[in-house]
Protein backbone atom coordinates (compact mmCIF):
# COMPACT_ATOMS: atom_id res chain seq x y z
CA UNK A 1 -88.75 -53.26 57.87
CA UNK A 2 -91.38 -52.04 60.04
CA UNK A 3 -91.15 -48.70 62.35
CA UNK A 4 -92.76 -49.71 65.75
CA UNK A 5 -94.94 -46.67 67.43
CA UNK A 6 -94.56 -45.73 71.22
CA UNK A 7 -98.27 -43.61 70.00
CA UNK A 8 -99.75 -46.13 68.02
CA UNK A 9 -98.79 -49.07 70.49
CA UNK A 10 -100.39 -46.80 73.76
CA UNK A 11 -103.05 -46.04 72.07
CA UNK A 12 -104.33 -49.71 70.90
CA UNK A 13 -103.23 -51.27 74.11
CA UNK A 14 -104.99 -48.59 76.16
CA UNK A 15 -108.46 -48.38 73.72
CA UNK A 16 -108.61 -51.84 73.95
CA UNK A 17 -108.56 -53.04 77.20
CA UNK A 18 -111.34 -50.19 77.77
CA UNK A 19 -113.16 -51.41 75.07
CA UNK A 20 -113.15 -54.83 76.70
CA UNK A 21 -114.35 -54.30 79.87
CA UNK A 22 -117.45 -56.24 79.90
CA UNK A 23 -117.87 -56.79 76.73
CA UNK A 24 -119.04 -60.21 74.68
CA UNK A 25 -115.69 -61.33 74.25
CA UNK A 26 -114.89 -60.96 77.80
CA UNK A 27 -118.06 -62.50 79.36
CA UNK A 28 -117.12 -65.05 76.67
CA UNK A 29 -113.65 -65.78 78.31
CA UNK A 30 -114.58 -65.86 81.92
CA UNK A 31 -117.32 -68.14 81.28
CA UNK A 32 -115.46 -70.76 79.25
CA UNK A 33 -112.23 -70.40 82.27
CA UNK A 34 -114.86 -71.86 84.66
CA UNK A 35 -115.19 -75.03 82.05
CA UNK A 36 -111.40 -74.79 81.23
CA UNK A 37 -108.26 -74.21 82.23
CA UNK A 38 -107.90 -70.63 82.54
CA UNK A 39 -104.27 -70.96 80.96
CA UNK A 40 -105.64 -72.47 78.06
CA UNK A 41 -108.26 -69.84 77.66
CA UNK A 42 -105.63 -66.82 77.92
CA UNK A 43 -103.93 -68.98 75.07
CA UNK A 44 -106.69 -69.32 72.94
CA UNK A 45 -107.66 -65.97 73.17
CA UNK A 46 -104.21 -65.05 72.41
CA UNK A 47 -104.76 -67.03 68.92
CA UNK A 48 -108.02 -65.66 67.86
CA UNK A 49 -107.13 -62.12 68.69
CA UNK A 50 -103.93 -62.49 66.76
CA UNK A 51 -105.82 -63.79 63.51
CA UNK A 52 -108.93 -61.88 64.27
CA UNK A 53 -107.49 -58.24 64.38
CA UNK A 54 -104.49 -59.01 61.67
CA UNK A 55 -107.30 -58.81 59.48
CA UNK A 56 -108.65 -55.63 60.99
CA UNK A 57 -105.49 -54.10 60.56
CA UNK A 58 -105.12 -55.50 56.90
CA UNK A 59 -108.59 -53.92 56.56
CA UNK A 60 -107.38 -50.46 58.02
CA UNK A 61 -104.66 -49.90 56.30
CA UNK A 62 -106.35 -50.63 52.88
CA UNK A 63 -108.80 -48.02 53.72
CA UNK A 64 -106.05 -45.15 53.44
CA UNK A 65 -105.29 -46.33 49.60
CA UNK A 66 -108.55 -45.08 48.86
CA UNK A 67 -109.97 -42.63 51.57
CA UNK A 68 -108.15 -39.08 52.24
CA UNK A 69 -106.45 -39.55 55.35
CA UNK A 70 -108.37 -36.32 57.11
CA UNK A 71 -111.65 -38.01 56.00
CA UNK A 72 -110.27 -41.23 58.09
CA UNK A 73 -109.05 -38.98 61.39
CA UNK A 74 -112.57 -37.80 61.45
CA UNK A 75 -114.43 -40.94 60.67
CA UNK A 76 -111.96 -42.68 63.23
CA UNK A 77 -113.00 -40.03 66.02
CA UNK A 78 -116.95 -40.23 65.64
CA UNK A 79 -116.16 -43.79 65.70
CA UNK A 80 -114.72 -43.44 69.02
CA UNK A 81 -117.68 -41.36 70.33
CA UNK A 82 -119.91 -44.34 68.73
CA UNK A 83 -117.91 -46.83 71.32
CA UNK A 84 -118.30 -44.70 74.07
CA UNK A 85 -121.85 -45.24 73.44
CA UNK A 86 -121.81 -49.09 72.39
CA UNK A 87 -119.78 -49.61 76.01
CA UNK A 88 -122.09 -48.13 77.81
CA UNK A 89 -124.86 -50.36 76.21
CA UNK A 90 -123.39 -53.12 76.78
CA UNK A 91 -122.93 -56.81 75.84
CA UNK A 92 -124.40 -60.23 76.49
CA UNK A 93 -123.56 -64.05 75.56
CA UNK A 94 -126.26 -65.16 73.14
CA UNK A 95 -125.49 -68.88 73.37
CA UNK A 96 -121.38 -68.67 72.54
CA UNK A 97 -120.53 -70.40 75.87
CA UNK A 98 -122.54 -73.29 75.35
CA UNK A 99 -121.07 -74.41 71.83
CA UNK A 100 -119.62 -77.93 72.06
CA UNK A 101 -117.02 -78.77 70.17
CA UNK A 102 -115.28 -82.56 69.39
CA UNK A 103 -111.61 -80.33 69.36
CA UNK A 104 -109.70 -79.60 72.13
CA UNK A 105 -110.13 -76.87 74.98
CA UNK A 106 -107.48 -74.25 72.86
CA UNK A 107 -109.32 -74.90 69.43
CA UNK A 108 -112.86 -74.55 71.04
CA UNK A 109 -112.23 -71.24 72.87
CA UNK A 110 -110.43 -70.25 70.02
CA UNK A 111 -112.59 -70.63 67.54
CA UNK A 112 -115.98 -69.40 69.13
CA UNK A 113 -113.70 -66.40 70.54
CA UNK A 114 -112.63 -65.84 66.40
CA UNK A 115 -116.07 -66.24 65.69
CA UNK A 116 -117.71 -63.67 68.50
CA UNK A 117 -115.08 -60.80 67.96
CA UNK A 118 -116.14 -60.39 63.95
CA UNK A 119 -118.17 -57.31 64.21
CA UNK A 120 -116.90 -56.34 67.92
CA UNK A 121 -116.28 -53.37 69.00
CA UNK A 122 -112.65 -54.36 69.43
CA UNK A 123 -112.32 -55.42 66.33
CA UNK A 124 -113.83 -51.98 64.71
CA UNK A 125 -112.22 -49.99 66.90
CA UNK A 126 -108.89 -52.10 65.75
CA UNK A 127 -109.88 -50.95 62.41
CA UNK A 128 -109.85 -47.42 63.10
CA UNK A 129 -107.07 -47.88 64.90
CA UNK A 130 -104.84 -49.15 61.87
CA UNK A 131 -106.23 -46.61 59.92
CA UNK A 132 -105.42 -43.63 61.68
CA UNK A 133 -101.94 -44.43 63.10
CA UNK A 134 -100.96 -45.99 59.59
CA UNK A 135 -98.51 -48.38 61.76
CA UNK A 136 -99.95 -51.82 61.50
CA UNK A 137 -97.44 -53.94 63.82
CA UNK A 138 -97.50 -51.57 66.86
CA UNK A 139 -101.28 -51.51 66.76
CA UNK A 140 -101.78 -55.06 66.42
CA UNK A 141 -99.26 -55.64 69.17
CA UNK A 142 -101.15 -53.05 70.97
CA UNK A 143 -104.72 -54.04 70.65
CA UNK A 144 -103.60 -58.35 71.38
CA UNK A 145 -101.70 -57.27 74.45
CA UNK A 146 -105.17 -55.02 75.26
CA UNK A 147 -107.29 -58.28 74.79
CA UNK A 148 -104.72 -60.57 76.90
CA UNK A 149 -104.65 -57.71 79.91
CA UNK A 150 -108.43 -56.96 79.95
CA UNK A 151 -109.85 -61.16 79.17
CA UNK A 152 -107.27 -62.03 82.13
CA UNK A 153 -108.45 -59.76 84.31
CA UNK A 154 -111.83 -60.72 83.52
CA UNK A 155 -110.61 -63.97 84.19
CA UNK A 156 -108.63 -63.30 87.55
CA UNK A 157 -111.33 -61.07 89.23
CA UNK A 158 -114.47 -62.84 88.09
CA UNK A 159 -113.52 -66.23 88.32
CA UNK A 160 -110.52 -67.18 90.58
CA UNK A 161 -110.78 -64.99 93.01
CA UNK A 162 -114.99 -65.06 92.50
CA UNK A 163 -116.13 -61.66 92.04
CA UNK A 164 -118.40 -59.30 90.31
CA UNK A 165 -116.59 -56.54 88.15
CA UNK A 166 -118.28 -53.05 89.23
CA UNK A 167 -119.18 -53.53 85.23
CA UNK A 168 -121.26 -49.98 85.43
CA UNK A 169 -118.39 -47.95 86.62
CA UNK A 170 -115.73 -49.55 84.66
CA UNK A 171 -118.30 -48.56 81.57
CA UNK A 172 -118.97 -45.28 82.25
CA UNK A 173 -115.37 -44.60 83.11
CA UNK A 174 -114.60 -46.15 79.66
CA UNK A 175 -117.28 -44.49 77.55
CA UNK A 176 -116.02 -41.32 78.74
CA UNK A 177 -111.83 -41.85 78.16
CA UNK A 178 -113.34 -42.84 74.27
CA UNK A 179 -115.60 -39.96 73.82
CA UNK A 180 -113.11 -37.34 75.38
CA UNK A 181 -110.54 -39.02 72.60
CA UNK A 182 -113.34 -38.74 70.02
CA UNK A 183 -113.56 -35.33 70.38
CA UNK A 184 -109.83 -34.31 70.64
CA UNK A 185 -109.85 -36.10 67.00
CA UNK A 186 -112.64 -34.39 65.53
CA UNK A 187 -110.95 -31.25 66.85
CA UNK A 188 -107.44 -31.78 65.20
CA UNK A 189 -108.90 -31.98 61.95
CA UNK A 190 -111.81 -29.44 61.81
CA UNK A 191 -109.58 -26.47 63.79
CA UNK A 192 -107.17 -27.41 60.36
CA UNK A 193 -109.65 -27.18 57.85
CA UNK A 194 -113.14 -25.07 59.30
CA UNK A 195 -111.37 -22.43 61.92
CA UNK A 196 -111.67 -22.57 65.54
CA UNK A 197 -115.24 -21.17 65.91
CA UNK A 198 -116.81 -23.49 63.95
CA UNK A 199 -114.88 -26.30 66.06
CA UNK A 200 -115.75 -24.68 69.12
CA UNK A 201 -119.29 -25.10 68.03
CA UNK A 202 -119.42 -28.67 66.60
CA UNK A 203 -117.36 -29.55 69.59
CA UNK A 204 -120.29 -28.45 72.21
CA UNK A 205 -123.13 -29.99 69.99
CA UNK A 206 -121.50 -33.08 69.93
CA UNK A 207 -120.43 -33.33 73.49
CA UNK A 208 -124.59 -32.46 74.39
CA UNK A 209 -125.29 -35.11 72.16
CA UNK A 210 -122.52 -37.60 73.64
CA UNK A 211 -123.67 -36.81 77.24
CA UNK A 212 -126.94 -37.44 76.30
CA UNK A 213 -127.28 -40.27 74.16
CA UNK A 214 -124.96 -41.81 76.82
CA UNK A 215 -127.18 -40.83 79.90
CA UNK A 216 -130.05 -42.23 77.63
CA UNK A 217 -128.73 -45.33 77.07
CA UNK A 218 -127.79 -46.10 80.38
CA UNK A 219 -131.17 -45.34 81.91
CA UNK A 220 -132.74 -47.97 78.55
CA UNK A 221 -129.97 -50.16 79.70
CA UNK A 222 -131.05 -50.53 83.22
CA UNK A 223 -134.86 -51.13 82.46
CA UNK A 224 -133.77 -54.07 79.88
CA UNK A 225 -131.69 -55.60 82.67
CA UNK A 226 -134.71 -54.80 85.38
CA UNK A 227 -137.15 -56.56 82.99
CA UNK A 228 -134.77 -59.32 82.19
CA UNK A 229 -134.65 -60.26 85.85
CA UNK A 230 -137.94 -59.75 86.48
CA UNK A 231 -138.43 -62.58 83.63
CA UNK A 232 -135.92 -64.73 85.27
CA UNK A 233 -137.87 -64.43 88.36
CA UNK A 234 -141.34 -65.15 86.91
CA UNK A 235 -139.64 -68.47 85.50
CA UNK A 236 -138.55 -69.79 88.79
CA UNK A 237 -141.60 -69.48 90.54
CA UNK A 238 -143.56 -72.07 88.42
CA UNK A 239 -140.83 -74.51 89.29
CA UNK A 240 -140.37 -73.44 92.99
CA UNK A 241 -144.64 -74.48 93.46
CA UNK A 242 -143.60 -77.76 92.29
C-alpha cells in the first residue's frame, strides 16, 4: 500500500503549475477552449496528463534501480535550474491547435495534449520529480492537480473572462522559484559530500551563471518575438494594398 507525501505532493503540485505558466501545453488548452467546451478541455487534459506523467513517474522511479540516489538529487536540481531557464524561453504552438480530428472534442484535445506534453518540461520535470521524492502516487497526484490548476487558469483568464496573462512576469517569477530550488538541491548534497566551502563556491558560480543565462535569454527572447511581429506586419501590408 502506498505512503502518500505532504513533501512530495507540495512540491509536484507547486513545480508544476509554475512550470505551466505559458507554456505549449497551456497555449495548447486555451486555444482549443475557444473551439470547445472549456469543460471538456479541463477533462481531456485531465486524461492526457494522467497517462502522460504515469509514465514519467514509471520512468523516475526506474531511474533509482540503477542511478545512486545522490547522483539523482543533483541531476534533479541542475534540472531545475535548466527549467528556470527553458520558462523563461518560452513556448509556442507549432500547428497543435489546428489538428482535426473525426473523434470527439475529449479524444481530440486529449490526444494532441498526450502528444504535445512528450518531451515537456512538465513532463521532465515530472520525471525528476518521481525520482527524487521516490513517492510515485503523491507526485503524480501532485503534478495532474498542477496541470488542472495552471491549464484552467489559462483557460479562465485568457479566454472567458478575455485577457492577456502578464506571461513575462509570471515567467520570470517562475524561473526564479525553480532556480532558487535548484540550488537549495545542489546544496544538500555537495555540503554532504565536498564541505561547505566548496558549496559556497559552486553555489555563487552557478547562481552568476543562472542570472545570466536567464537575463540572456530573455533579452534573445524579446528580439525573436520583435522580429516575429515585425514579419507578421510585413505580411499584412501586401494584402491591406489590395
Amino acid at each position: 500500500m502506498f505512503e502518500l507525501s505532504f513533501a512530495a505532493f507540495a512540491a509536484s503540485l507547486v513545480f508544476v503549475v509554475l512550470a505551466e505558466m505559458g507554456d505549449k501545453t497551456q497555449l495548447l488548452a486555451m486555444s482549443f477552449a475557444t473551439c470547445y467546451n472549456p469543460y471538456k478541455v479541463i477533462l481531456a487534459v485531465f486524461i492526457a496528463t494522467i497517462a502522460n506523467h504515469a509514465l514519467a513517474v514509471v520512468a523516475g522511479q526506474f531511474l533509482t534501480t540503477i542511478v545512486p540516489i545522490d547522483i539523482i538529487s543533483l541531476a534533479a536540481s541542475l534540472s531545475f535550474i535548466g527549467f528556470g531557464l527553458w520558462t523563461i524561453r518560452g513556448d509556442q504552438l507549432k500547428g497543435e491547435d489546428k489538428k482535426i480530428s473525426r473523434f470527439g472534442a475529449v479524444a481530440t484535445v486529449a490526444i494532441a495534449f498526450f502528444i504535445a506534453e512528450f518531451g515537456d518540461k512538465t513532463q521532465l520535470a515530472t520525471i525528476s520529480l518521481a525520482a527524487e521524492y521516490q513517492n510515485p502516487v503523491s507526485v503524480l497526484v501532485g503534478t495532474t492537480l498542477g496541470m488542472l490548476v495552471a491549464d484552467g487558469i489559462g483557460i479562465v483568464v485568457g479566454v472567458v473572462l478575455c485577457k492577456r496573462i502578464p506571461q513575462r512576469k509570471i515567467k520570470w517569477f517562475s524561473a526564479l522559484i525553480f532556480v532558487l530550488f535548484g540550488l537549495v538541491g545542489i546544496y544538500e548534497v555537495l555540503s554532504v559530500k565536498v564541505g561547505l566551502g566548496y558549496t559556497v563556491l559552486t553555489l555563487t558560480l552557478l547562481t552568476i551563471l543562472s542570472v545570466y543565462a536567464m537575463f540572456a535569454t530573455s533579452k534573445r527572447q524579446k528580439i525573436n518575438d520583435e522580429n516575429l511581429e515585425e514579419r507578421k506586419i510585413c505580411k499584412r501590408s501586401p494584402d491591406q494594398k489590395n
